[in-house]
Protein backbone atom coordinates (compact mmCIF):
# COMPACT_ATOMS: atom_id res chain seq x y z
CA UNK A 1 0.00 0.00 0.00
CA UNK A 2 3.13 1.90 0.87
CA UNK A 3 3.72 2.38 -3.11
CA UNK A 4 1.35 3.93 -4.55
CA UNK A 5 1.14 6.45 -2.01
CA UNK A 6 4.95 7.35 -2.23
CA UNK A 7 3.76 7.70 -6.53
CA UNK A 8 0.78 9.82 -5.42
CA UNK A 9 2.84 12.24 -3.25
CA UNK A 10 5.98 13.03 -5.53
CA UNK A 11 4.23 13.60 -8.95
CA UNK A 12 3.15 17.56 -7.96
CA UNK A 13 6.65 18.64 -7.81
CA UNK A 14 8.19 16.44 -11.24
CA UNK A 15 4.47 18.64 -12.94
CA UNK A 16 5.29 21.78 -11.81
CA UNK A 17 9.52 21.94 -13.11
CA UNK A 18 8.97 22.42 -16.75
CA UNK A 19 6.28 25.42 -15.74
CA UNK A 20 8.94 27.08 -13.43
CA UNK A 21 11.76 26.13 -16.21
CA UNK A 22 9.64 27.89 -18.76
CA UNK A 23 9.31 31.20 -16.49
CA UNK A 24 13.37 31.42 -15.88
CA UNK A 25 13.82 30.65 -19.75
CA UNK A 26 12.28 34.17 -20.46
CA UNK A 27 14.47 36.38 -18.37
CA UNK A 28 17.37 36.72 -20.44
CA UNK A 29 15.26 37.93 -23.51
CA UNK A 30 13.36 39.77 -21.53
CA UNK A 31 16.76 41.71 -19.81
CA UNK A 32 18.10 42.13 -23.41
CA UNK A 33 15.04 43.91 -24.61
CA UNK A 34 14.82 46.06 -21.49
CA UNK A 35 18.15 47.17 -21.67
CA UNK A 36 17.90 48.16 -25.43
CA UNK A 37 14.92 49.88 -24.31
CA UNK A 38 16.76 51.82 -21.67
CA UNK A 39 19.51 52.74 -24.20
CA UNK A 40 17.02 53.99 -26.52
CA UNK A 41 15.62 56.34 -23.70
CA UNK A 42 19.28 57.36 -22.62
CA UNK A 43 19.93 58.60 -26.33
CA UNK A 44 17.03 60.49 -26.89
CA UNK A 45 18.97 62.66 -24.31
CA UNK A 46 21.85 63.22 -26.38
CA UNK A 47 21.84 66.39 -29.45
CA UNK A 48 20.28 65.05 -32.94
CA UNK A 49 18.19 62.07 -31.44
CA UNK A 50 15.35 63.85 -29.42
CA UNK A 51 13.09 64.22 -32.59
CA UNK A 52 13.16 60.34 -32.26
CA UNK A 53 10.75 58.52 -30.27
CA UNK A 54 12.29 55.29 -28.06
CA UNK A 55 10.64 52.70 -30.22
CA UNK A 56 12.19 53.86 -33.27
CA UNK A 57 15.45 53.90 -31.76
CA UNK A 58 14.99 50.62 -29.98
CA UNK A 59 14.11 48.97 -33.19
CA UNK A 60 17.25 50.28 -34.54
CA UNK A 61 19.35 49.51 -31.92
CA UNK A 62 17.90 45.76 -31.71
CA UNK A 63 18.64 45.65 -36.31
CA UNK A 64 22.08 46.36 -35.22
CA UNK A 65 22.64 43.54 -32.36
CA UNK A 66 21.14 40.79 -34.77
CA UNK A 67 22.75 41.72 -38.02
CA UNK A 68 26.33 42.63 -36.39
CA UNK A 69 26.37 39.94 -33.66
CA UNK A 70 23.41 37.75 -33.79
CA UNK A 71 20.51 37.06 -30.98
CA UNK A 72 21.88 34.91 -28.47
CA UNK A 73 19.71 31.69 -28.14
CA UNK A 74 19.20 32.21 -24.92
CA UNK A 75 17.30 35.30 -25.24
CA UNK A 76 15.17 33.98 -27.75
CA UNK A 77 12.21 32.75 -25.48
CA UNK A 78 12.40 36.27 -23.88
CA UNK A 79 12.33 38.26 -27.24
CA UNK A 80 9.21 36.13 -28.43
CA UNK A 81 7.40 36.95 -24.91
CA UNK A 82 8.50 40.75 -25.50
CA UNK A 83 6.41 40.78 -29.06
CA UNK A 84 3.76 39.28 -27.43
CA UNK A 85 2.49 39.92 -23.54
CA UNK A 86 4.73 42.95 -22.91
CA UNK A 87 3.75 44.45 -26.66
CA UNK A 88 -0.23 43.63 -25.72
CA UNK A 89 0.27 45.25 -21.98
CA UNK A 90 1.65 48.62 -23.39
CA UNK A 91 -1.19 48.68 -26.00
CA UNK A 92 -3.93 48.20 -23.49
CA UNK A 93 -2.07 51.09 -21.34
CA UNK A 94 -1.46 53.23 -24.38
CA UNK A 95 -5.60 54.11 -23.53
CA UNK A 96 -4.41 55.43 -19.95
CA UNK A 97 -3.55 58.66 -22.08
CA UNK A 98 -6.22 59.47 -23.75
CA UNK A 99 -9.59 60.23 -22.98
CA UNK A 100 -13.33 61.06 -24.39
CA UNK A 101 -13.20 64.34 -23.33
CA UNK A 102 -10.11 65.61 -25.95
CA UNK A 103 -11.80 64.10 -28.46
CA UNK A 104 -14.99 66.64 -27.40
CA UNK A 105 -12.02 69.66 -27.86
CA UNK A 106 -11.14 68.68 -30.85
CA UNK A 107 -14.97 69.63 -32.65
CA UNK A 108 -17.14 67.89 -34.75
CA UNK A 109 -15.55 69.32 -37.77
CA UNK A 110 -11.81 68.18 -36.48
CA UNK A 111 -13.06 64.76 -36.19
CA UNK A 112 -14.63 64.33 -39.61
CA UNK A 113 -11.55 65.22 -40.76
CA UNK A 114 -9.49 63.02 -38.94
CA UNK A 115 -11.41 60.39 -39.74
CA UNK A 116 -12.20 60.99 -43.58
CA UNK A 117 -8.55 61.02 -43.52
CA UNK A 118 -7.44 57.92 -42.08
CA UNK A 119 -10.05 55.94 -43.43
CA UNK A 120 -9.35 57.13 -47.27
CA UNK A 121 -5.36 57.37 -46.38
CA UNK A 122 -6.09 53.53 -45.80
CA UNK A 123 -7.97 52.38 -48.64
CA UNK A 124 -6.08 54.50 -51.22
CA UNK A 125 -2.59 52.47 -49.46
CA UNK A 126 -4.17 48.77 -50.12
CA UNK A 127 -4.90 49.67 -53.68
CA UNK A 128 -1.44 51.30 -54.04
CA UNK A 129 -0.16 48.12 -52.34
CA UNK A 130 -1.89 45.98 -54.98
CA UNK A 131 -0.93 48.14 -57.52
CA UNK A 132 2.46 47.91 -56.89
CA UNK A 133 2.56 44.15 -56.01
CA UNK A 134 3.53 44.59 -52.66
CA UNK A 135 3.47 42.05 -49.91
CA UNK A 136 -0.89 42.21 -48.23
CA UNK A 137 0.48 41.32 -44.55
CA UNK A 138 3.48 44.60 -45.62
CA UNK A 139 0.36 47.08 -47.31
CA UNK A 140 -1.41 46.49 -44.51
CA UNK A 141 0.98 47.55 -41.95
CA UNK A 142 2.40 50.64 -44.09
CA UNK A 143 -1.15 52.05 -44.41
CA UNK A 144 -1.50 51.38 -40.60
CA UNK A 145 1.46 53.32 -39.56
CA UNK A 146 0.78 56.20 -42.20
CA UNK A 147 -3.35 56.64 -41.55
CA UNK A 148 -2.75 56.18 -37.59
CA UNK A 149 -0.40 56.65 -35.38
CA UNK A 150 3.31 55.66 -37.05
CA UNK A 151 5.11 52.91 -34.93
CA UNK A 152 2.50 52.20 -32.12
CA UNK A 153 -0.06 51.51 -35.17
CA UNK A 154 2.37 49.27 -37.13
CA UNK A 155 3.05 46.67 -34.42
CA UNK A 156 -0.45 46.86 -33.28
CA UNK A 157 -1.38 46.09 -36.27
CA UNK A 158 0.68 42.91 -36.49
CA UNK A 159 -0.99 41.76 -33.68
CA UNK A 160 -3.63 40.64 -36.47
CA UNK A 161 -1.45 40.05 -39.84
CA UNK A 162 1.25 38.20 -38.51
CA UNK A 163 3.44 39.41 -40.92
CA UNK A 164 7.57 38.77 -40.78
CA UNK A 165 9.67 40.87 -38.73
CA UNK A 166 11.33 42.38 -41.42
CA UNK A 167 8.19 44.12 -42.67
CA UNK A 168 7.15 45.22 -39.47
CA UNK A 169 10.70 47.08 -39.53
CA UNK A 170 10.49 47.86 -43.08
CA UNK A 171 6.63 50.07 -42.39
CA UNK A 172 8.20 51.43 -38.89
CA UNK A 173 11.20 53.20 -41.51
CA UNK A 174 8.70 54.24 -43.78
CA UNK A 175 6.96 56.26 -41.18
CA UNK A 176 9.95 57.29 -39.65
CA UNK A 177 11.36 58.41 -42.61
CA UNK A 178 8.04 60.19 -44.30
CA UNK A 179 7.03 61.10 -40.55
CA UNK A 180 10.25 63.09 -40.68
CA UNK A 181 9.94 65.09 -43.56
CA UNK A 182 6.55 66.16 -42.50
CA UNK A 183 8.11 67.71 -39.44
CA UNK A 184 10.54 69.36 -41.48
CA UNK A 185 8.09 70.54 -44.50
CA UNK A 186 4.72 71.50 -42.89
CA UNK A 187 5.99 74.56 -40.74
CA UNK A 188 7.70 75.67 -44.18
CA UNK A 189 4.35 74.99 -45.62
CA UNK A 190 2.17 76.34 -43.51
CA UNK A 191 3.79 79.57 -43.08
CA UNK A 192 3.53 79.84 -46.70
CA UNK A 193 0.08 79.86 -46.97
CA UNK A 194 -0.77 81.77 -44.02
CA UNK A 195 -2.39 79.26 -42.53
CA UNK A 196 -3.71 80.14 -38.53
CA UNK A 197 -3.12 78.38 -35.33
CA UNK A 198 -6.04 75.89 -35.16
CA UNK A 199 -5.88 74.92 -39.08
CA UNK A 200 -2.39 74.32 -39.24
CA UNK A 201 -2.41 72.54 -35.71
CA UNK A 202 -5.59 70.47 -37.51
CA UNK A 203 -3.41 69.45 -40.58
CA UNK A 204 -0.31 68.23 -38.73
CA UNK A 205 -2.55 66.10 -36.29
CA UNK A 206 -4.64 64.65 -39.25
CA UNK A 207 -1.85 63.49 -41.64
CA UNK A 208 1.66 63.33 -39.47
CA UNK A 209 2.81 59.76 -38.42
CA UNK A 210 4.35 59.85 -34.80
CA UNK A 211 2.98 61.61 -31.86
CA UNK A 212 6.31 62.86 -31.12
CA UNK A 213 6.27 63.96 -34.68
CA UNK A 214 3.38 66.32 -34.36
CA UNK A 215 4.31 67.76 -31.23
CA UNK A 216 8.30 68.72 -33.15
CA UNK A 217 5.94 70.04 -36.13
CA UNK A 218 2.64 71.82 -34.70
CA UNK A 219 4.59 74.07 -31.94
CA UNK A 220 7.29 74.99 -34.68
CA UNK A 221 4.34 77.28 -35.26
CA UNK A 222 3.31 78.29 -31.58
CA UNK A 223 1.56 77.49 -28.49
CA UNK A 224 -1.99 77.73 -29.97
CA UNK A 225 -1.10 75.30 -33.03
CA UNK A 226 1.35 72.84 -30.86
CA UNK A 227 -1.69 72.12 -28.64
CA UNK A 228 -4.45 71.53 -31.04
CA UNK A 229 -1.94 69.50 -33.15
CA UNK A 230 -1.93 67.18 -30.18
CA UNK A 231 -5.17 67.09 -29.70
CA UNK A 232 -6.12 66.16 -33.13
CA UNK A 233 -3.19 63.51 -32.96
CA UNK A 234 -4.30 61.84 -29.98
CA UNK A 235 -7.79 61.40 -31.73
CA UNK A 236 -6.44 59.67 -34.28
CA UNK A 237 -4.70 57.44 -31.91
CA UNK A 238 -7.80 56.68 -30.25
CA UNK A 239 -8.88 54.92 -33.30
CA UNK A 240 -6.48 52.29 -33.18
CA UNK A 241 -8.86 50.33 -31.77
CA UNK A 242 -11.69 50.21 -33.85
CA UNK A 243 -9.28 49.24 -36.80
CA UNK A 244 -7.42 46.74 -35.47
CA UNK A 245 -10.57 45.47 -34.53
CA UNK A 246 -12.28 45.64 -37.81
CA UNK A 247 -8.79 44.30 -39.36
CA UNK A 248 -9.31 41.16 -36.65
CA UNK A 249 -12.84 40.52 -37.56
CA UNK A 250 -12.10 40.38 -41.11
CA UNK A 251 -9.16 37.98 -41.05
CA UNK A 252 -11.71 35.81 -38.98
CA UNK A 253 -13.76 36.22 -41.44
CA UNK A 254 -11.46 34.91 -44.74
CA UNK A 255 -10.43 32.32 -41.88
CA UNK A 256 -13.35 31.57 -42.09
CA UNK A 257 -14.25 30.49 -45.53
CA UNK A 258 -11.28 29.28 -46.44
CA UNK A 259 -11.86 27.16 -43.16
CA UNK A 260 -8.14 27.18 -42.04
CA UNK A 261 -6.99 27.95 -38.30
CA UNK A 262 -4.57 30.92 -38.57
CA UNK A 263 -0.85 28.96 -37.88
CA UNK A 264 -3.21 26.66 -35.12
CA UNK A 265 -4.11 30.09 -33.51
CA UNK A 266 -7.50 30.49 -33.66
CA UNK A 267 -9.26 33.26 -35.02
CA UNK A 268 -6.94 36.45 -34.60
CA UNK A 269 -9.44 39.24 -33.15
CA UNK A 270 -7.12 41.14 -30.43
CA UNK A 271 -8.90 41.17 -27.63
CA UNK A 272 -6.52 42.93 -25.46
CA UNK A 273 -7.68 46.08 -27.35
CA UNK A 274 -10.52 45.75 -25.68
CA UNK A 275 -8.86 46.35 -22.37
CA UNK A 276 -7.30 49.46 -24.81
CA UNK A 277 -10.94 50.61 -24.71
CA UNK A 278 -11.38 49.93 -21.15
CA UNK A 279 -8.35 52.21 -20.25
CA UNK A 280 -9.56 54.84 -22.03
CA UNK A 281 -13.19 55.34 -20.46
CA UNK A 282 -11.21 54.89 -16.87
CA UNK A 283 -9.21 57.56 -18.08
CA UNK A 284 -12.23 59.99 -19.25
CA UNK A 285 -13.59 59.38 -15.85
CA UNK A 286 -11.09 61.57 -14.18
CA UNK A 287 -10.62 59.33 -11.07
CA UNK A 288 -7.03 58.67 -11.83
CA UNK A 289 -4.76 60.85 -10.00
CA UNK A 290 -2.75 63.53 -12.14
CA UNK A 291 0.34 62.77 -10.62
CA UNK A 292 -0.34 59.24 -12.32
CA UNK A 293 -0.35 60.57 -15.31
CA UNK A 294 3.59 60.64 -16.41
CA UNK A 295 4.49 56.91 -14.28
CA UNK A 296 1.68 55.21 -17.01
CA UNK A 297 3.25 57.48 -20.24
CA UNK A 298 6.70 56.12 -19.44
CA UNK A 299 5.53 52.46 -18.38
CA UNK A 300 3.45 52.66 -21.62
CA UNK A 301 6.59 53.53 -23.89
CA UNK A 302 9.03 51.53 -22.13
CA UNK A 303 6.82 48.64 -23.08
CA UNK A 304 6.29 49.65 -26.46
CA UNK A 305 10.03 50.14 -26.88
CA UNK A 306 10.67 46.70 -25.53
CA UNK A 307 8.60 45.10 -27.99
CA UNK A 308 10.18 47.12 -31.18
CA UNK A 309 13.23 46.12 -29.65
CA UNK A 310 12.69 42.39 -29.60
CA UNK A 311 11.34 43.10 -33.55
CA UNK A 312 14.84 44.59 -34.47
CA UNK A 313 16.75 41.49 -32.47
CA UNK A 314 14.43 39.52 -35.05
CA UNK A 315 15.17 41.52 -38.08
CA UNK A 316 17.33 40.40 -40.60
CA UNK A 317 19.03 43.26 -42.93
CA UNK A 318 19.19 41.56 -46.20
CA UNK A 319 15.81 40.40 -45.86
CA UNK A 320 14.67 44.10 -45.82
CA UNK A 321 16.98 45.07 -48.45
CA UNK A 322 15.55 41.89 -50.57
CA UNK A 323 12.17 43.63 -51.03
CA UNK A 324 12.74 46.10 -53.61
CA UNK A 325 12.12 49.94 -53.93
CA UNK A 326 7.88 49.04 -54.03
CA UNK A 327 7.32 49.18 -50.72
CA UNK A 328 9.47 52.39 -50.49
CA UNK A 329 7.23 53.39 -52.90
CA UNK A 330 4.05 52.48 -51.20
CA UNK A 331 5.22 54.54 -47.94
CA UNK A 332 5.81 57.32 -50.13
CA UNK A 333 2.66 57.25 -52.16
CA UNK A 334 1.08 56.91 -48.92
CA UNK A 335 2.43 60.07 -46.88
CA UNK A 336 1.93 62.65 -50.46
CA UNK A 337 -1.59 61.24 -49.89
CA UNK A 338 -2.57 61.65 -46.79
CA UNK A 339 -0.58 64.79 -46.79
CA UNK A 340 -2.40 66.25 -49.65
CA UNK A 341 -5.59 65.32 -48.68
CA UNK A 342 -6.05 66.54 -45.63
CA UNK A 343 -4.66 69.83 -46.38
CA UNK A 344 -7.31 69.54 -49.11
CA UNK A 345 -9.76 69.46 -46.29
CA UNK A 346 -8.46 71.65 -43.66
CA UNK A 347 -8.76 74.29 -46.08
CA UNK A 348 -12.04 73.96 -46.98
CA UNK A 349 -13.63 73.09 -43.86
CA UNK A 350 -12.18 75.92 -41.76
């Protein structure tokens, strides 16, 4: 009788090893892609990098590490739980800084254009992108990060394409790189045509990639214009959600009647976005303390950054370099677009 108890008693601790082996085995991924993240926070400090945000420059700094030394295998686990639970954590804190009531500042005219724009910026991308012959999972994710909110909006994105790492890094260049030259251009511009405070803050908000971006562009032209610039951005951030949702329910959807399981996944609707959602109403309720307020913007980035970090420690180089000009193209095509057309409509509607 003896026996089988002495079988009974020891088989809890031989089950629970490979559980506590599997929760060590993501530390050293997860140390790697917090330290690049620090480092990309650390240079933003230093002259010619503050335009940058940290998840460009974490991206960049993780390309470098893989294509000059190589990912160690260790980190591996680590970097994979970085794209994944620490990616999905920042996006559902992302909502923590906005609320329902900017949205109100912006006006009812503001938000029709924001959203004419980003809904035409997309559509007019995926045609380019079949025009072109580009990649669907790489269209998708360039018209993403040029109709929403750059970076944030790329890997959020991904979330629901699944595309490879080196297009996720190809559309975070493109709207670094067109995101740039906006911030360099639309002061130039604006000035030019006389444009005031609120429509010029309106058209950099509307059409500019990055947050950071916008702010570097709309209060190159004061106070008044760096302020409603920011508001206007932040409303376009707030529809992340809704179109990563609508992207989710429509890959469930060709799922669906093609009747395959995406990679043994299940159907990809990102449901953390919903918790996105959920931060943002908590947020609009004004219960959160103010002093709160710049902990969850810097937990939110540092997250963010972690995840474009474990992307660029993921990235191969000649990959990238293997697509061809198109997609260059594309991101292009896509910024003189969404550029043009909603200074088209700033001018008409104020």
């Amino acid at each position: 009788m003896s026996t089988p108890s002495t079988e009974h008693f020891d088989a809890p601790p031989i089950a629970a090893a490979p559980a506590d082996h599997g929760a060590r085995s993501v530390l050293p991924g997860l140390a790697l892609t917090a330290l690049i993240a620090a480092a990309a926070f650390g240079l933003r400090l230093l002259p010619g990098f503050s335009a940058l945000s940290p998840l460009i420059l974490a991206i960049l700094i993780g390309m470098v590490i893989h294509n000059l030394r190589g990912t160690p295998a260790i980190a591996k686990p680590g970097v994979k739980f970085s794209l994944k639970r620490v990616l999905r954590a920042g996006i559902v804190l992302l909502g923590l800084q906005l609320t329902f009531q900017q949205v109100m500042q912006v006006g009812g005219i503001g938000v029709t254009v924001v959203i004419v724009t980003l809904v035409a910026t997309f559509a007019f991308t995926t045609w380019l992108g079949k025009l072109l012959k580009v990649d669907a999972g790489l269209t998708q994710l360039i018209a993403a990060g040029s109709s929403i909110c750059g970076a944030s909006a790329v890997i959020a994105t991904n979330t629901v394409t699944r595309a490879r790492d080196e297009d996720v890094a190809y559309a975070v260049a493109c709207v670094t790189i067109f995101g740039s030259l906006s911030m360099v251009l639309m002061p130039l511009i604006g000035g030019f045509l006389g444009m005031d405070a609120h429509a010029f803050g309106l058209w950099t908000g509307s059409s500019i990639h990055e947050v950071a971006q916008v702010v570097a562009a709309a209060y190159a032209r004061g106070q008044e214009a760096g302020e409603f610039g920011t508001l206007a951005k932040l409303t376009r951030v707030m529809l992340l959600a809704p179109m990563v949702l609508m992207l989710g329910v429509a890959a469930a959807r060709r799922m669906r009647q093609s009747g395959q399981d995406h990679d043994g996944g299940g159907i990809p609707i990102p449901w953390f976005v919903l918790g996105f959602l959920v931060m943002v109403g908590l947020a609009s309720t004004g219960w959160l303390p103010e002093d709160l307020a710049p902990y969850s913007t810097s937990a939110t980035q540092f997250m963010l950054a972690m995840a474009l970090a474990a992307m660029g420690l993921e990235t191969d180089l000649r990959k990238l370099v293997a697509e061809g000009p198109r997609p260059a193209l594309l991101g292009a095509g896509a910024w003189l677009f969404i550029s043009a057309l909603s200074l088209g409509l700033v001018l008409i509607t104020t």
